[in-house]
Protein backbone atom coordinates (compact mmCIF):
# COMPACT_ATOMS: atom_id res chain seq x y z
CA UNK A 1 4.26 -15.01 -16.11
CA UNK A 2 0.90 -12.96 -16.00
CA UNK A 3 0.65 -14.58 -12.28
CA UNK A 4 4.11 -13.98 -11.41
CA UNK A 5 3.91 -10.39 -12.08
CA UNK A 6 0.45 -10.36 -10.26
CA UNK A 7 1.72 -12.29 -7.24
CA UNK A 8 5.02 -10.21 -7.49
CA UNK A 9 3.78 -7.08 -7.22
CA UNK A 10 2.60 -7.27 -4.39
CA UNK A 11 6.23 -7.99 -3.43
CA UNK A 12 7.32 -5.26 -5.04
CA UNK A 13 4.78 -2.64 -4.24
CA UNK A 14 5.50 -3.79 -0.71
CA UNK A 15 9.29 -3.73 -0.61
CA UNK A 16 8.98 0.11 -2.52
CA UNK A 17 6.51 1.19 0.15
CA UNK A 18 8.86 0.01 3.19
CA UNK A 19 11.28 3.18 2.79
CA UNK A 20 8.66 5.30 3.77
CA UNK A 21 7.13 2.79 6.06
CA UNK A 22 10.40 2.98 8.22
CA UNK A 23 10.57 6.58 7.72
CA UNK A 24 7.36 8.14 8.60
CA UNK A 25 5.22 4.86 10.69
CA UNK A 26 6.74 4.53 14.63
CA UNK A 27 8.08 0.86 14.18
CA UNK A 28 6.44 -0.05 17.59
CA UNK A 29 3.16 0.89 15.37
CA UNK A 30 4.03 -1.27 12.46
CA UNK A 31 5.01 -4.16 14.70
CA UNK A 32 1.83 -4.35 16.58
CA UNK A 33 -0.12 -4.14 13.36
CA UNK A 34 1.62 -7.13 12.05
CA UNK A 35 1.55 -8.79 15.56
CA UNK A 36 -2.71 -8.59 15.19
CA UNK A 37 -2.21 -9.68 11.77
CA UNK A 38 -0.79 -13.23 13.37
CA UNK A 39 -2.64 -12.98 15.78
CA UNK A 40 -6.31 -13.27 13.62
CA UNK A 41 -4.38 -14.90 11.05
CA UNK A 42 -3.68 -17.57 13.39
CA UNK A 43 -7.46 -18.33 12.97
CA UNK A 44 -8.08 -17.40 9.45
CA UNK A 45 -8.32 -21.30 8.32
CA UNK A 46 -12.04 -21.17 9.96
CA UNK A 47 -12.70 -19.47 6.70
CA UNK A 48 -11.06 -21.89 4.32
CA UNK A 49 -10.35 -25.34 5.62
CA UNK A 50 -9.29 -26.91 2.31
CA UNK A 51 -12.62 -26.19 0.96
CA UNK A 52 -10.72 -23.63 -2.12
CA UNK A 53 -8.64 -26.93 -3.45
CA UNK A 54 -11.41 -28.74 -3.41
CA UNK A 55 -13.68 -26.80 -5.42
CA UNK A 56 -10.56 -26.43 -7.79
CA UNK A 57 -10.33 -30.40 -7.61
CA UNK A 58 -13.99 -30.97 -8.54
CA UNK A 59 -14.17 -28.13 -11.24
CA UNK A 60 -11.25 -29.48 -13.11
CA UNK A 61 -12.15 -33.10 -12.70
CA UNK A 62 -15.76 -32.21 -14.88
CA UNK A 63 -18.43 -31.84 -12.60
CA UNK A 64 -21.16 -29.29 -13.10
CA UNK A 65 -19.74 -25.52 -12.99
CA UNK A 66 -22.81 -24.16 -11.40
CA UNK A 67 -23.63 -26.58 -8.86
CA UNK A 68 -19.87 -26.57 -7.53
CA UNK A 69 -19.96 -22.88 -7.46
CA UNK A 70 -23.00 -23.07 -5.77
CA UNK A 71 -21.89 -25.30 -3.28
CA UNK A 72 -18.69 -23.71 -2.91
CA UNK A 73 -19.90 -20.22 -2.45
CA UNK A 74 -22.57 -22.02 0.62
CA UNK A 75 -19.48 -23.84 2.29
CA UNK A 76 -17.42 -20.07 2.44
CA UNK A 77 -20.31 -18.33 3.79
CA UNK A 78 -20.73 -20.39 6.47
CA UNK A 79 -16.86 -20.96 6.86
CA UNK A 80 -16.67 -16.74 7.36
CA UNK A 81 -19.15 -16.93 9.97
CA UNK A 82 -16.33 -19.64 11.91
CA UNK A 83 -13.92 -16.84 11.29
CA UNK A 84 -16.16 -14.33 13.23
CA UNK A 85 -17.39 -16.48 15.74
CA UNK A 86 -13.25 -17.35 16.05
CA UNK A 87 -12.16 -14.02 16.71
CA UNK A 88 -14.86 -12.84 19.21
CA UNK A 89 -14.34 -15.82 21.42
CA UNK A 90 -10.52 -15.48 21.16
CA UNK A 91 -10.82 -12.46 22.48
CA UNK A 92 -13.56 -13.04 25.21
CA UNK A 93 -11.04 -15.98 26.30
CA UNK A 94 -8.00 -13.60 26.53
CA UNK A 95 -9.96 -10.65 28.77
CA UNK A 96 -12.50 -11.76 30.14
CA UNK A 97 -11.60 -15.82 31.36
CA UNK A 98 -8.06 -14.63 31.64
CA UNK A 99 -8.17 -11.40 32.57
CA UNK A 100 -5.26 -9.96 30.51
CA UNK A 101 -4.93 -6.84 28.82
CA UNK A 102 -3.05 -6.03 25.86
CA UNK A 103 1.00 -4.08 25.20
CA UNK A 104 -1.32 -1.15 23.77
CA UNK A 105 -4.51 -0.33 23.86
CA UNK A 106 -5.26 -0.09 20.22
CA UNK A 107 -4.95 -3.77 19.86
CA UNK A 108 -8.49 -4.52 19.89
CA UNK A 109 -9.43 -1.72 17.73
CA UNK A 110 -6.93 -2.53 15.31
CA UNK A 111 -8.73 -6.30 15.54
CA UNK A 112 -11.87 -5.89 14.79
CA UNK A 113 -10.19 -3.93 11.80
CA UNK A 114 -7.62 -6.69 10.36
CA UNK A 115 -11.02 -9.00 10.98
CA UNK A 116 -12.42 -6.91 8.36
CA UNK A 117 -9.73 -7.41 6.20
CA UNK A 118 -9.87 -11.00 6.38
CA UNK A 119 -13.68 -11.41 6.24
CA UNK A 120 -13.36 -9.31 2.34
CA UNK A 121 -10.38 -11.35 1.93
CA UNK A 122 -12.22 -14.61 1.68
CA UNK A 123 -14.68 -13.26 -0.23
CA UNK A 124 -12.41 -12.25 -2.62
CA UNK A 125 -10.65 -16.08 -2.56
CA UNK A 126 -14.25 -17.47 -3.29
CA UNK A 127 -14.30 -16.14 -6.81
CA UNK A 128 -10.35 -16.45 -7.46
CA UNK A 129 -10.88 -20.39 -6.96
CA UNK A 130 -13.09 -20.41 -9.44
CA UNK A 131 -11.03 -18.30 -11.91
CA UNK A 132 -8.52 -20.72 -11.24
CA UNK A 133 -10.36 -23.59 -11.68
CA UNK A 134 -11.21 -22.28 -15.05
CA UNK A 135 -7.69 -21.30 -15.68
CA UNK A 136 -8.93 -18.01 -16.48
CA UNK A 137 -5.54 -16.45 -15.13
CA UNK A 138 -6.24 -13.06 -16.39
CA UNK A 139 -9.45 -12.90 -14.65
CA UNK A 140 -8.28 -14.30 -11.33
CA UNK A 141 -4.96 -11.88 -10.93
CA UNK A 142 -6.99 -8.51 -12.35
CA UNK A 143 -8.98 -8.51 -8.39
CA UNK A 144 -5.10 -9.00 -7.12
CA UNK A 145 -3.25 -6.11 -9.15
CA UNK A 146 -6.09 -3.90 -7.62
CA UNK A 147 -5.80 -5.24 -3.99
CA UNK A 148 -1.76 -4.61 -4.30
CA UNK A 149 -2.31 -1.39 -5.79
CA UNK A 150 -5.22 0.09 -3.23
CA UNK A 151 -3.05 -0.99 -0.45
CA UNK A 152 0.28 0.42 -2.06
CA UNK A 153 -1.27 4.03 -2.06
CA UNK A 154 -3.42 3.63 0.46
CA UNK A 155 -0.38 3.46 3.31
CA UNK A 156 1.67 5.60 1.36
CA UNK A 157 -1.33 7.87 2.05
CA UNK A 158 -1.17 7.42 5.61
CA UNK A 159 2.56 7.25 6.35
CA UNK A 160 2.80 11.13 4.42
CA UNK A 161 -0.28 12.22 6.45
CA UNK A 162 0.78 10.68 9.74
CA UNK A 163 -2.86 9.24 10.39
CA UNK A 164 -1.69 6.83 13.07
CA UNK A 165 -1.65 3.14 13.56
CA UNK A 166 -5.79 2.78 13.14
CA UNK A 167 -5.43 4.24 9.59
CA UNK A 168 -2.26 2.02 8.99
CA UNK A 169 -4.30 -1.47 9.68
CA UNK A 170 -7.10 0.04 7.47
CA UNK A 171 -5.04 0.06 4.69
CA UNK A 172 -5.26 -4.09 4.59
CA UNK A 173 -9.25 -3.14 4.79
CA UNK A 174 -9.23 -0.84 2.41
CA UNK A 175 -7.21 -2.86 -0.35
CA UNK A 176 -9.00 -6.19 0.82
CA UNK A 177 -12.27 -4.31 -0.28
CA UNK A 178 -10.82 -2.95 -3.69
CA UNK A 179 -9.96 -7.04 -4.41
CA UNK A 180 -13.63 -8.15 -3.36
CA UNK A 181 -14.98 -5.61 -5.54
CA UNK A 182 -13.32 -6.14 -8.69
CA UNK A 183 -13.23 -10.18 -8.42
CA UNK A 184 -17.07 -9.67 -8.04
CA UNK A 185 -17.44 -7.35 -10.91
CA UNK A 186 -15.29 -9.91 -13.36
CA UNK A 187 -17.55 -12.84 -11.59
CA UNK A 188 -20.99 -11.26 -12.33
CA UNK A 189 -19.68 -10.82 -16.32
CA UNK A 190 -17.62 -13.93 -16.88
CA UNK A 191 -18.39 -16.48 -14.37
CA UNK A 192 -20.73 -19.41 -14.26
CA UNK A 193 -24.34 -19.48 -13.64
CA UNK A 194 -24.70 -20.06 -10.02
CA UNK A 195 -27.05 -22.96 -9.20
CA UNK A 196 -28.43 -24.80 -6.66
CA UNK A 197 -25.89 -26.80 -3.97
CA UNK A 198 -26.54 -30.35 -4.08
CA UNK A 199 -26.35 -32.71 -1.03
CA UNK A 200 -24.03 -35.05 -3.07
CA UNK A 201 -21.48 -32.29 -3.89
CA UNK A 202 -21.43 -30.84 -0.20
CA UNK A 203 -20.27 -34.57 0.55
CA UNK A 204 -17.79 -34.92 -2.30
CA UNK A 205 -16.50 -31.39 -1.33
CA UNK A 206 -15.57 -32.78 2.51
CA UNK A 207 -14.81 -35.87 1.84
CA UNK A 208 -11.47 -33.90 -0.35
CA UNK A 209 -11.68 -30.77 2.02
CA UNK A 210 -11.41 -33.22 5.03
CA UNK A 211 -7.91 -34.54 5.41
CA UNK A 212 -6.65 -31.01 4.35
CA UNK A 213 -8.41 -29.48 7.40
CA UNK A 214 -5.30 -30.51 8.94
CA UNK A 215 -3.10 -29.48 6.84
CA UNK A 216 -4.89 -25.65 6.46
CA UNK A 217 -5.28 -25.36 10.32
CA UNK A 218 -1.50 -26.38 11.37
CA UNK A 219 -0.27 -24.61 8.76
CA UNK A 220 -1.96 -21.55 8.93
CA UNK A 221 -1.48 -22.06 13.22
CA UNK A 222 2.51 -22.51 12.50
CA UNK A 223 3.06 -19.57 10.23
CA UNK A 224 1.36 -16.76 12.55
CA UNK A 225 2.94 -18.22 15.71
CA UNK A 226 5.84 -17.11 15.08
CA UNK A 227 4.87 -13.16 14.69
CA UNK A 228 2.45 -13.79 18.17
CA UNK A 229 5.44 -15.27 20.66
CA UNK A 230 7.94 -12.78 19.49
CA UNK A 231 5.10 -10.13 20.74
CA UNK A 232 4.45 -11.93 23.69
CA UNK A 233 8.04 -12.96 24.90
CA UNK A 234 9.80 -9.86 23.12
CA UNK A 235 7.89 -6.87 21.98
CA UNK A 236 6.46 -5.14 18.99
CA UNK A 237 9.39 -3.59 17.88
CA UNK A 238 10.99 -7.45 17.84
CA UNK A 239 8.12 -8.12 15.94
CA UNK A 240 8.56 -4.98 13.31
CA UNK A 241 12.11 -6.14 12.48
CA UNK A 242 11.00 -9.58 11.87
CA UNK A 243 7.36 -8.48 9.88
CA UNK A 244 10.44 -6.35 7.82
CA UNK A 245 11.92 -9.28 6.76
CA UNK A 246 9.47 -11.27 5.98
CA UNK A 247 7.51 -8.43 3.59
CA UNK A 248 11.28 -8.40 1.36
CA UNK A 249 11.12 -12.36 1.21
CA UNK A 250 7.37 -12.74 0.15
CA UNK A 251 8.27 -11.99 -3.56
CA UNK A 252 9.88 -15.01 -3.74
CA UNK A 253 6.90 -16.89 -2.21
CA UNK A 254 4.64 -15.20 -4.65
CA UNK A 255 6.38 -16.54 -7.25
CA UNK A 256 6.24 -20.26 -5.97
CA UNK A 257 2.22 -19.07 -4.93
CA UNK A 258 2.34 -18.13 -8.98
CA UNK A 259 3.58 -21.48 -10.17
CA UNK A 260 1.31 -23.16 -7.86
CA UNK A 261 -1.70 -21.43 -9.04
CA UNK A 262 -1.24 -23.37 -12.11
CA UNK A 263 0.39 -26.43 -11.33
CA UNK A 264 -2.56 -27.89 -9.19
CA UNK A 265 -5.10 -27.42 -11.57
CA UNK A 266 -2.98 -28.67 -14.45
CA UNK A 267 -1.88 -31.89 -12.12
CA UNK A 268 -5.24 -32.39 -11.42
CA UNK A 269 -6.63 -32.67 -14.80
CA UNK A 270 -3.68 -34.64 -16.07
CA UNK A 271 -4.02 -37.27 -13.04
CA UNK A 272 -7.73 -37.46 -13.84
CA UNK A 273 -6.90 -38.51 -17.14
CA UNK A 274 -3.96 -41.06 -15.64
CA UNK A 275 -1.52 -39.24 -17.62
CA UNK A 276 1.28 -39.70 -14.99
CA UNK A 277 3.94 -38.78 -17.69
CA UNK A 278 2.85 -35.50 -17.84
CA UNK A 279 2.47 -35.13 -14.14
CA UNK A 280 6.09 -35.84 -13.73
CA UNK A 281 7.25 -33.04 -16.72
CA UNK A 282 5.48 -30.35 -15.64
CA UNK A 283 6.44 -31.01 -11.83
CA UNK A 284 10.45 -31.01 -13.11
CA UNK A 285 9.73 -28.16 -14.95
CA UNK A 286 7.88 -26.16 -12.72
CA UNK A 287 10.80 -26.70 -10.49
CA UNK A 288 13.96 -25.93 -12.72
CA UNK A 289 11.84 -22.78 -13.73
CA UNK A 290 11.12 -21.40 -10.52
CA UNK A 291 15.05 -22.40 -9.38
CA UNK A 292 16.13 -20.12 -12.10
CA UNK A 293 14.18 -17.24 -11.71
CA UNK A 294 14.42 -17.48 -7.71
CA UNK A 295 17.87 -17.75 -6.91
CA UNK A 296 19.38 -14.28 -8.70
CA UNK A 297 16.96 -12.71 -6.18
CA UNK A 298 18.24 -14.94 -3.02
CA UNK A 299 22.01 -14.33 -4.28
CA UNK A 300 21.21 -10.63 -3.49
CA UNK A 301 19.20 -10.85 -0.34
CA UNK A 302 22.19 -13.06 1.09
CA UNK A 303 25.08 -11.09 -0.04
CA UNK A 304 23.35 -7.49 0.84
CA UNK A 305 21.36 -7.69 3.57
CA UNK A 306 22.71 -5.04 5.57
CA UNK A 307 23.07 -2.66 2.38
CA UNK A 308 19.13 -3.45 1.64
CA UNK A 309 17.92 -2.21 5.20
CA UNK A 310 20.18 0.71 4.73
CA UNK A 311 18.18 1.99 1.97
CA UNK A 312 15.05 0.84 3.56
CA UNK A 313 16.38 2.78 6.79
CA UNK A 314 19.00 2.08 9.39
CA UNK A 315 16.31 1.43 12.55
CA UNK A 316 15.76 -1.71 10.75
CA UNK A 317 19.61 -2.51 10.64
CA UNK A 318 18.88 -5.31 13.39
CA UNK A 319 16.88 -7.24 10.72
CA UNK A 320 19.66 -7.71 8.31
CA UNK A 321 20.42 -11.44 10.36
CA UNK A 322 16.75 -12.49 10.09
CA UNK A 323 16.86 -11.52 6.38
CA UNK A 324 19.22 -14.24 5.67
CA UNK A 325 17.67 -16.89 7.61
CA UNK A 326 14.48 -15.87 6.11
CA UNK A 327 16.07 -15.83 2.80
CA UNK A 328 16.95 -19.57 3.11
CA UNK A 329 13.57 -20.15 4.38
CA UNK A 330 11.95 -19.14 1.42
CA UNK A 331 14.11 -21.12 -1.22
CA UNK A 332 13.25 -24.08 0.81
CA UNK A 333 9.49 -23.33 1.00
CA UNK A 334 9.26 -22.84 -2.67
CA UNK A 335 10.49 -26.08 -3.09
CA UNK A 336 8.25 -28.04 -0.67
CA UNK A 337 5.34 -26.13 -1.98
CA UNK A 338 5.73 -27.56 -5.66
CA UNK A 339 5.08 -31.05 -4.02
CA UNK A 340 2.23 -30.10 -2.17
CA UNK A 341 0.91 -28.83 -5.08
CA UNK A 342 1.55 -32.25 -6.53
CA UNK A 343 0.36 -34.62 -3.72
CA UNK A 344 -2.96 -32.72 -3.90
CA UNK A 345 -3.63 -32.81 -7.97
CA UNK A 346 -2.61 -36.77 -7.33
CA UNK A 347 -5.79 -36.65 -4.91
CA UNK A 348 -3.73 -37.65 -2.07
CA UNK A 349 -4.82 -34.95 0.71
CA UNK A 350 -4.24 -37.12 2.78
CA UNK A 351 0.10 -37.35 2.34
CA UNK A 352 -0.54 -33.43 2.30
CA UNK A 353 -2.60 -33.50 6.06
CA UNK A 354 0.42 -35.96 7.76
CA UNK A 355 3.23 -33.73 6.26
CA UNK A 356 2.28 -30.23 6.90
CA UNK A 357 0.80 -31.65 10.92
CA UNK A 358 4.13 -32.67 11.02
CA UNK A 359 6.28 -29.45 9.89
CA UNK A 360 3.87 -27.05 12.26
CA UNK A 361 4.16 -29.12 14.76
CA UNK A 362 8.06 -29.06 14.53
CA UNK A 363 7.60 -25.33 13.78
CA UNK A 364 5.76 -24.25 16.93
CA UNK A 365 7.34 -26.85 19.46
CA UNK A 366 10.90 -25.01 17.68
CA UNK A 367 9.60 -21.85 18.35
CA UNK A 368 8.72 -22.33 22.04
CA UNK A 369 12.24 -23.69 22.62
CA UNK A 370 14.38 -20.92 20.69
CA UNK A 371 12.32 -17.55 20.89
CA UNK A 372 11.66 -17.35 24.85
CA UNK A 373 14.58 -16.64 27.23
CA UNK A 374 12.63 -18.67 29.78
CA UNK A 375 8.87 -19.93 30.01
CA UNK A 376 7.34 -20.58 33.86
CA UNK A 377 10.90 -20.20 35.18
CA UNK A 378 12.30 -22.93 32.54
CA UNK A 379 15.32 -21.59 30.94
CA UNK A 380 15.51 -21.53 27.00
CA UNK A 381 17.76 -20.59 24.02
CA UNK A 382 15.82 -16.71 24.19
CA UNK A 383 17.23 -16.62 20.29
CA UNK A 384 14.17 -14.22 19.44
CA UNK A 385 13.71 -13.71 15.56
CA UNK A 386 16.46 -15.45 14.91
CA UNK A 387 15.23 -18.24 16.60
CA UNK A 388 11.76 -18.01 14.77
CA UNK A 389 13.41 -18.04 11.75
CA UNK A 390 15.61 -20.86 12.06
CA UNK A 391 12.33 -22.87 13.23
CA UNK A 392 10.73 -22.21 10.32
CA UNK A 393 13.50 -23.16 8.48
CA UNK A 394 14.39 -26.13 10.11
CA UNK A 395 10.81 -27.28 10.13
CA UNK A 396 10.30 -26.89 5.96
CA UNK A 397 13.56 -28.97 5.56
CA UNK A 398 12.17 -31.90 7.28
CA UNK A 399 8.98 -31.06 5.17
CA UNK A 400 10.55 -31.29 2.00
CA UNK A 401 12.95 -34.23 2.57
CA UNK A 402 9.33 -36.22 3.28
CA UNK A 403 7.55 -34.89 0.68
CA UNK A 404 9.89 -35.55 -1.98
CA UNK A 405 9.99 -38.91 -0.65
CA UNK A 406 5.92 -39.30 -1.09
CA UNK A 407 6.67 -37.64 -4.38
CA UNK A 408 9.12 -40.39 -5.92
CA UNK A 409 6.14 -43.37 -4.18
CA UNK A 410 3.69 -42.15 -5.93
CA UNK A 411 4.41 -39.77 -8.83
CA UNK A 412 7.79 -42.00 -9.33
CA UNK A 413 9.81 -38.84 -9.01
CA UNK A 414 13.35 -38.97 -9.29
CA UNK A 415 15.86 -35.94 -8.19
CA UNK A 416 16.70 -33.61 -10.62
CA UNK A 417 20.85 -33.74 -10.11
CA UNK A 418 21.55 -30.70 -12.45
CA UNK A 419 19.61 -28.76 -9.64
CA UNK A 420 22.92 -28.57 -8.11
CA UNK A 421 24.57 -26.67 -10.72
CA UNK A 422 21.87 -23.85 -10.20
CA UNK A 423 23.36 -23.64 -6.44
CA UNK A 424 26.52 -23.79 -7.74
CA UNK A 425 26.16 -20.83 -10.05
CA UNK A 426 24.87 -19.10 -6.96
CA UNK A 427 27.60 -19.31 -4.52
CA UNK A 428 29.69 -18.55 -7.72
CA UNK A 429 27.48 -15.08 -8.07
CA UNK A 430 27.41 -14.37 -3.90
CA UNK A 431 31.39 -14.55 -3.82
CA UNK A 432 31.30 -11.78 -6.70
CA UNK A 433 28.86 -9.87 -5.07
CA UNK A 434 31.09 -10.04 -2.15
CA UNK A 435 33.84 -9.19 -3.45
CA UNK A 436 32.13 -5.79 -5.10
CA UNK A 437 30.79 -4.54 -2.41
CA UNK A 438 34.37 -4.54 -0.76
CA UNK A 439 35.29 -1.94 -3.94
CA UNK A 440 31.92 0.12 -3.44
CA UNK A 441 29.30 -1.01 -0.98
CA UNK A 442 26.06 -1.03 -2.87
CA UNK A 443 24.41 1.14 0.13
CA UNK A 444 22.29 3.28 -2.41
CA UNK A 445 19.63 1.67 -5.03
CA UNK A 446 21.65 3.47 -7.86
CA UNK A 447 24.40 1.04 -6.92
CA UNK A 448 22.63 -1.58 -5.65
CA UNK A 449 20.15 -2.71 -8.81
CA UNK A 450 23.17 -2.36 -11.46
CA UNK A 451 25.25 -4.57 -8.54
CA UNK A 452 21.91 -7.12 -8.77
CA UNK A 453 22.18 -7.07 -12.58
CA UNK A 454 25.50 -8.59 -12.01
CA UNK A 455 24.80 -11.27 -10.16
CA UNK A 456 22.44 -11.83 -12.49
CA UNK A 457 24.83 -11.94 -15.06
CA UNK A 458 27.08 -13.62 -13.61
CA UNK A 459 24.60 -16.63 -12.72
CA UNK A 460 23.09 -16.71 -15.77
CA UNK A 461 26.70 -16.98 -17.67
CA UNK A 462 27.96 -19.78 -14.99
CA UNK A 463 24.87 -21.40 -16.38
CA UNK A 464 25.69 -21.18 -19.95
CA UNK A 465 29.41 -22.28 -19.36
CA UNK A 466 27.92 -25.57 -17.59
CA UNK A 467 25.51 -26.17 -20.31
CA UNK A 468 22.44 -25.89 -17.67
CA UNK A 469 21.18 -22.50 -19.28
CA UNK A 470 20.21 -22.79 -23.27
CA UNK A 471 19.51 -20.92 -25.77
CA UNK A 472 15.73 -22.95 -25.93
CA UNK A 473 15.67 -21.52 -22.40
CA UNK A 474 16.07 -18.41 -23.03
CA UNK A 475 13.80 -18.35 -25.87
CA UNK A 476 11.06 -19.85 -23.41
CA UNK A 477 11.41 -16.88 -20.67
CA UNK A 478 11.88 -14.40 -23.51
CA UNK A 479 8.45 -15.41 -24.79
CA UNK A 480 6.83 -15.48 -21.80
CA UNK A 481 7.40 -12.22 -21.00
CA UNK A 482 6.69 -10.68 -24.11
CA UNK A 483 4.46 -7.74 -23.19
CA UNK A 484 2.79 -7.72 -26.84
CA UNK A 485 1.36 -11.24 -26.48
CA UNK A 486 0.99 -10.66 -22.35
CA UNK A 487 -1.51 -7.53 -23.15
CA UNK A 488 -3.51 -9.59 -25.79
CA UNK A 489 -3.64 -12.47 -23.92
CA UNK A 490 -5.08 -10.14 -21.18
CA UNK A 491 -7.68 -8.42 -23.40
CA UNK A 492 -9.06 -10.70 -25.38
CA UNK A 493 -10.07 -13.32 -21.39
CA UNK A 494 -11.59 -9.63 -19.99
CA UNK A 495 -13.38 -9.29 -22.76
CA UNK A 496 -14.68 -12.80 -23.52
CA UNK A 497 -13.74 -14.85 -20.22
């Protein structure tokens, strides 16, 4: 839960900063800062390549603390200086070999700054791998409340202010420094004694970290192409409406980044000790779990799209389409991402590399065939966001349907049936919903959270009727979020790690 809320506010923080985002920031501003976002984003596995699992892999699996941090901390170093090296020739490619120039001319400016705030980014990531090697959850999600928080008034700073769109990307700087800071503060007082790298660890490191460059660079490649072909084939206003809808739906993928955070670490030490049992319990519960808590939040974001951007503000109207599709998106990412977790605590990188290769390269070839209206004269479906969106979509279903099927090979997973009752219950809850708004359209937040409390309601007691929802269950998620036991928990790991 601690991770959840961590993870989710950032969500949260987000979606209550993107009134006065739409308000006060020219969208043509916001879109090209998320369009530069992509774009270096696009290259930001130069800094990673798998190397973060596999120091959790080899912490939990025993080995030496301070030589894998050692190690770990070399490899990312050297990883960052990729990520530089990236960018600059990206950028020497596009202007100078090409000879093309750039929608505005703040784009490079606003580069070299999102650069920043992915160089600070990774440094931050070194020390939360650790954390979460250790299962020190408190420690690892204190660095991300203060990133989330930094950023939160830092562009509520600069919308009020009017500062303009370099001041907008340094917010990401800004907050990505606040996270680096603290994570290296907790390190320095809780974290292992850093020791010498060892040849024999760099090689166990890539031999894990290898068949997951793959997976990191496709991935990572898929997920920002998207946000760079609607700039190039559309514009960043396209782009805006689309970055919109994508900042509403990334509370539900922090809470399946949450879950995750957990689950490998927890897989991994369980298949070290061949305890498959275990493996398949917590994967079935990590699952119902996140289904439960997940899918009151999609009921709303499907039934109330339009109503949402209308409190957000109505130039954003157009996104209310690609809210939906991005909606369904992220229900079906959640649920491929609990078996990626899965494939890589059962040390199989490897079923992780050929699945994800697989999904981007659906993804991208999708995307070249359903955002452009035409490419070298070739006509296409010119479907824009939309047409990013259901890529993306499209893509993750093949994902999962594979992945679950690797799942039930090697874990011996079998389908959960009573999953269906959950979706059920929802459609049950979006016809209500429906069916409300007709009476009062929930156009204003003081209509639209008691209108979300419904749904709630009403999915919880559909539920309960069907026998799916106990009382042991609600006794679980009552506990979990108990605040008094949350705040100890909290205070006694800063204290003593």
């Amino acid at each position: 839960m601690l991770v959840m809320m961590s993870q989710g506010s950032s969500a949260l923080l987000g979606i209550v900063s993107l009134p006065v985002i739409a308000r006060y920031i020219p969208k043509a501003d916001y879109g090209l800062v998320i369009f530069v976002f992509g774009l270096i984003g696009m290259l930001s596995f130069l800094a990673d390549l798998g190397f973060s699992q596999a120091h959790v892999k080899r912490m939990t699996e025993g080995n030496d603390p301070g030589v894998c941090v050692g190690t770990f901390f070399t490899i990312k170093f050297i990883l960052i200086g990729f990520l530089i090296a990236g960018t600059i020739l990206l950028f020497i490619f596009w202007e100078k070999l090409l000879g093309y120039g750039y929608q505005s001319p703040a784009t490079p400016i606003v580069a070299r700054i999102i650069l920043g705030h992915y160089i600070l980014l990774q440094l931050h990531q070194m020390f939360y791998a650790t954390f979460q090697s250790k299962k020190q959850t408190a420690l690892q999600e204190m660095p991300v409340l203060a990133m989330n928080a930094t950023r939160f008034g830092a562009i509520l700073f600069v919308a009020f202010t009017g500062m303009g769109i370099f001041a907008l990307a340094g917010t990401y700087f800004i907050a990505g420094a606040a996270g680096a800071i603290v994570a290296s503060s907790i390190f320095l007082k809780h974290g292992v004694q850093i020791k010498k790298p060892s040849w024999e660890m760099i090689k166990s490191y890539t031999k894990f970290a290898m068949p997951l460059i793959i997976f990191t660079t496709m991935m990572t490649i898929a997920l920002n192409t998207d946000k760079v072909m609607i700039q190039l084939f559309w514009d960043s206003v396209e782009v805006a409406d689309y970055g919109m809808s994508q900042r509403i739906v990334t509370i539900l993928l922090g809470l399946s980044a949450a879950v995750g955070t957990l689950l490998f670490p927890v897989i991994s030490e369980a298949h070290a000790q061949g305890n498959m049992a275990r493996i398949r319990k917590v994967t079935h519960s990590a699952e119902r779990y996140l289904s439960l808590t997940i899918l009151p939040i999609i009921v709303v974001f499907l039934a109330y799209p339009y109503e949402i951007f209308h409190i957000i503000g109505d130039q954003y109207l157009t996104a209310a389409t690609i809210l939906r599709i991005m909606t369904i998106y992220a229900l079906v990412y959640v649920m491929f991402a609990i078996y990626i977790y899965q494939m890589n605590g059962l040390n199989r990188p490897g079923i992780t590399a050929k699945v994800t290769l697989l999904v981007s390269l659906l993804n991208i070839g999708l995307n070249l065939i359903l955002i452009p209206t035409s490419i070298f004269g070739f006509p296409l479906a010119g479907w824009g966001i939309e047409g990013a969106g259901i890529a993306t979509t499209a893509s993750t279903v093949i994902g999962l349907v594979i992945i679950r099927y690797y799942s039930y090979k090697f874990a011996g997973m079998k389908t959960n049936n009573r999953l269906a009752l959950h979706f059920l219950a929802a459609v049950l809850s979006i016809e209500v919903l429906l069916l409300l708004a007709k009476i009062s359209p929930p156009d204003r937040i003081f209509l639209l959270a008691p209108y979300a409390l419904a749904g709630l309601g009403i999915f919880a007691g559909a539920l309960w009727f069907m026998g799916e929802l106990t009382k042991k269950d609600i006794d679980f998620f009552l506990s979990t979020i108990n605040p008094k036991e949350m705040l100890s928990y909290i205070w006694k790991e800063m204290k003593h790690g």
